[in-house]
Protein backbone atom coordinates (compact mmCIF):
# COMPACT_ATOMS: atom_id res chain seq x y z
CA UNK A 1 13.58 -77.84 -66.17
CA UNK A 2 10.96 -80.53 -66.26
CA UNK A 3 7.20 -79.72 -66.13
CA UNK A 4 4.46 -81.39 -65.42
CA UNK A 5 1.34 -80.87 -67.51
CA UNK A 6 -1.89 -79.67 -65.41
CA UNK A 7 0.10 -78.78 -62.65
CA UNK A 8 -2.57 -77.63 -60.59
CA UNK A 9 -4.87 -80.27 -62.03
CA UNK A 10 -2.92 -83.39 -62.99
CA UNK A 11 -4.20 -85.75 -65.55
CA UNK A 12 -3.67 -89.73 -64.64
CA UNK A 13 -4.20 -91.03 -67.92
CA UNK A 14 -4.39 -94.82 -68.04
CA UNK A 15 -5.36 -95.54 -71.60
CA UNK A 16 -5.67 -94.35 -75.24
CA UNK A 17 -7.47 -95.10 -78.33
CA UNK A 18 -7.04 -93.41 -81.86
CA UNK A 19 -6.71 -89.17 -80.93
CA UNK A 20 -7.59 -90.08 -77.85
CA UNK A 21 -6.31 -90.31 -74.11
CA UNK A 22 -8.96 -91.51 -71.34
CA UNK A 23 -8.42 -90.39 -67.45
CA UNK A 24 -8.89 -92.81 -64.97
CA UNK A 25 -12.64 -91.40 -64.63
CA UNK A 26 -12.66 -92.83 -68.16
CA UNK A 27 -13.06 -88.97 -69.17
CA UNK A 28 -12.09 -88.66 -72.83
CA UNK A 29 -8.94 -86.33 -74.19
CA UNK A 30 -7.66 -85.48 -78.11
CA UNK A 31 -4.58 -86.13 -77.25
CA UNK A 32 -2.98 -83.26 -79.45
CA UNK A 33 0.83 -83.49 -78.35
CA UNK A 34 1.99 -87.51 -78.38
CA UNK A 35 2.28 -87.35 -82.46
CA UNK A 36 -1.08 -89.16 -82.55
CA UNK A 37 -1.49 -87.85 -86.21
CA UNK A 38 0.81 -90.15 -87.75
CA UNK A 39 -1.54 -93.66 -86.87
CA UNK A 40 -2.68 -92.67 -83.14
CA UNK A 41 -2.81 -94.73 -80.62
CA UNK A 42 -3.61 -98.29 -80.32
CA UNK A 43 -3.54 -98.69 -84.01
CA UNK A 44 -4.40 -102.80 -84.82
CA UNK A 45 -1.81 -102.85 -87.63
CA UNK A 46 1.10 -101.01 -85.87
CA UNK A 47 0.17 -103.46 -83.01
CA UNK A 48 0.37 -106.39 -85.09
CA UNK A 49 3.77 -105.51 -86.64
CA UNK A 50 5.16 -104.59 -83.27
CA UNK A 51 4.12 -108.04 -82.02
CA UNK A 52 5.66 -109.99 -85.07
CA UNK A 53 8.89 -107.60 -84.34
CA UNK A 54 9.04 -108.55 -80.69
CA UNK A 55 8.29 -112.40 -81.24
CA UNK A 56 11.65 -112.66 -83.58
CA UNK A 57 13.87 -110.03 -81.88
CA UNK A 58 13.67 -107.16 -79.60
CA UNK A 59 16.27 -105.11 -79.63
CA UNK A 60 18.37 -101.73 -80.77
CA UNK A 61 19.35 -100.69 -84.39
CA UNK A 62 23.16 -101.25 -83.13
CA UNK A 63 23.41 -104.88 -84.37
CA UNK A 64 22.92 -106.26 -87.78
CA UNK A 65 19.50 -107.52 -89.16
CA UNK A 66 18.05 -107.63 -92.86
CA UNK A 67 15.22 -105.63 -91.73
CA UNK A 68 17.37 -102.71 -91.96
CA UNK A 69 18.84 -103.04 -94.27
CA UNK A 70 15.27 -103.57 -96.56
CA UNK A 71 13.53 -100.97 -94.76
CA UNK A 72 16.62 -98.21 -95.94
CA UNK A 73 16.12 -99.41 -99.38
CA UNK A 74 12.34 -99.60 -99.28
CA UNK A 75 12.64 -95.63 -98.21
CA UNK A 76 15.10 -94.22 -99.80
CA UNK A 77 13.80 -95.91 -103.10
CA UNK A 78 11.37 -92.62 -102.12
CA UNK A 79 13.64 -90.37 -102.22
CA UNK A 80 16.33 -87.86 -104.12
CA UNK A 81 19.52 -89.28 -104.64
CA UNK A 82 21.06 -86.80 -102.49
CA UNK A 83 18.87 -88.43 -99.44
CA UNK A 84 20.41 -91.77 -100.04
CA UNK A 85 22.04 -92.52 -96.55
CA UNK A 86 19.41 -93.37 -93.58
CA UNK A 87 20.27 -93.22 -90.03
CA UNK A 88 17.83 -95.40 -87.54
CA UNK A 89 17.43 -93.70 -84.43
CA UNK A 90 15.52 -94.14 -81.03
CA UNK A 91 13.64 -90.66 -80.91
CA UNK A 92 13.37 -87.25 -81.45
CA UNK A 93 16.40 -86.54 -78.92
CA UNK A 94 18.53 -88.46 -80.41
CA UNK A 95 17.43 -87.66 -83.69
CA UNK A 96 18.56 -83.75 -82.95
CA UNK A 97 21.54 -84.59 -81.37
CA UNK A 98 23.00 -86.93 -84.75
CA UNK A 99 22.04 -84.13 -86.86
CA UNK A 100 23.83 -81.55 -84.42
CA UNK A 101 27.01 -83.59 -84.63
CA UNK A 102 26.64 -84.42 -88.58
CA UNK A 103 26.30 -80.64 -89.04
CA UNK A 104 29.26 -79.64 -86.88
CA UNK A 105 31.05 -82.10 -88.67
CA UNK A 106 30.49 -80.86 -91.91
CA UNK A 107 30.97 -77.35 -91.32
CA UNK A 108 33.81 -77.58 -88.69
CA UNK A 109 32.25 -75.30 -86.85
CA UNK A 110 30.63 -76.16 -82.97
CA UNK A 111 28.62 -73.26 -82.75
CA UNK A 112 24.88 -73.37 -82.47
CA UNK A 113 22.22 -70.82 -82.31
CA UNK A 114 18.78 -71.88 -81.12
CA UNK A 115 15.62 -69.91 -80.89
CA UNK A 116 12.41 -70.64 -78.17
């Protein structure tokens, strides 16, 4: 159920800057589908935090670390009351799937309707 994007004309892209993607022919792409809108790619200050990150600790949300914990308050100090509870995933995926389960929780129901 996988499919490859250009099929009949794959892309090998090898780099990316901003909204874009560059080919190996250094032929330039807005990349329009990797959620490039939020800081694109290559950004120098996501870079820089990422680095700091990985220098102290690289790892999962499933262990204990202030930065968690200050980060949930830092958002949700944003946000209604009602939104009060954060829950650090990995990605989209798993982001569905923990909102799947919370909802068939709550409803006691396991029945899901989806739409394409």
């Amino acid at each position: 159920s996988c499919k490859v994007f250009y099929a009949k004309d794959p892309l090998k892209i090898v780099r990316a800057q901003g909204q874009y993607m560059f080919d190996e022919k250094g032929e330039k792409y807005l990349d329009c589908i990797n959620n490039v809108a939020h800081v694109g790619h290559s950004h120098p200050y996501v870079i820089k935090a990422a680095t700091k990150q990985m220098e102290l600790l690289n790892t999962n949300s499933r262990f204990l670390h202030d930065n968690l914990v200050q980060y949930a308050q830092r958002l949700t100090a944003t946000l209604p009351e009602k939104l009060s509870v954060c829950y650090f995933v990995n990605s989209g995926s798993e982001a569905n799937d923990l909102a799947l389960r919370l909802a068939q929780q709550y409803r006691g129901h396991q029945d899901v309707i989806t739409l394409e």
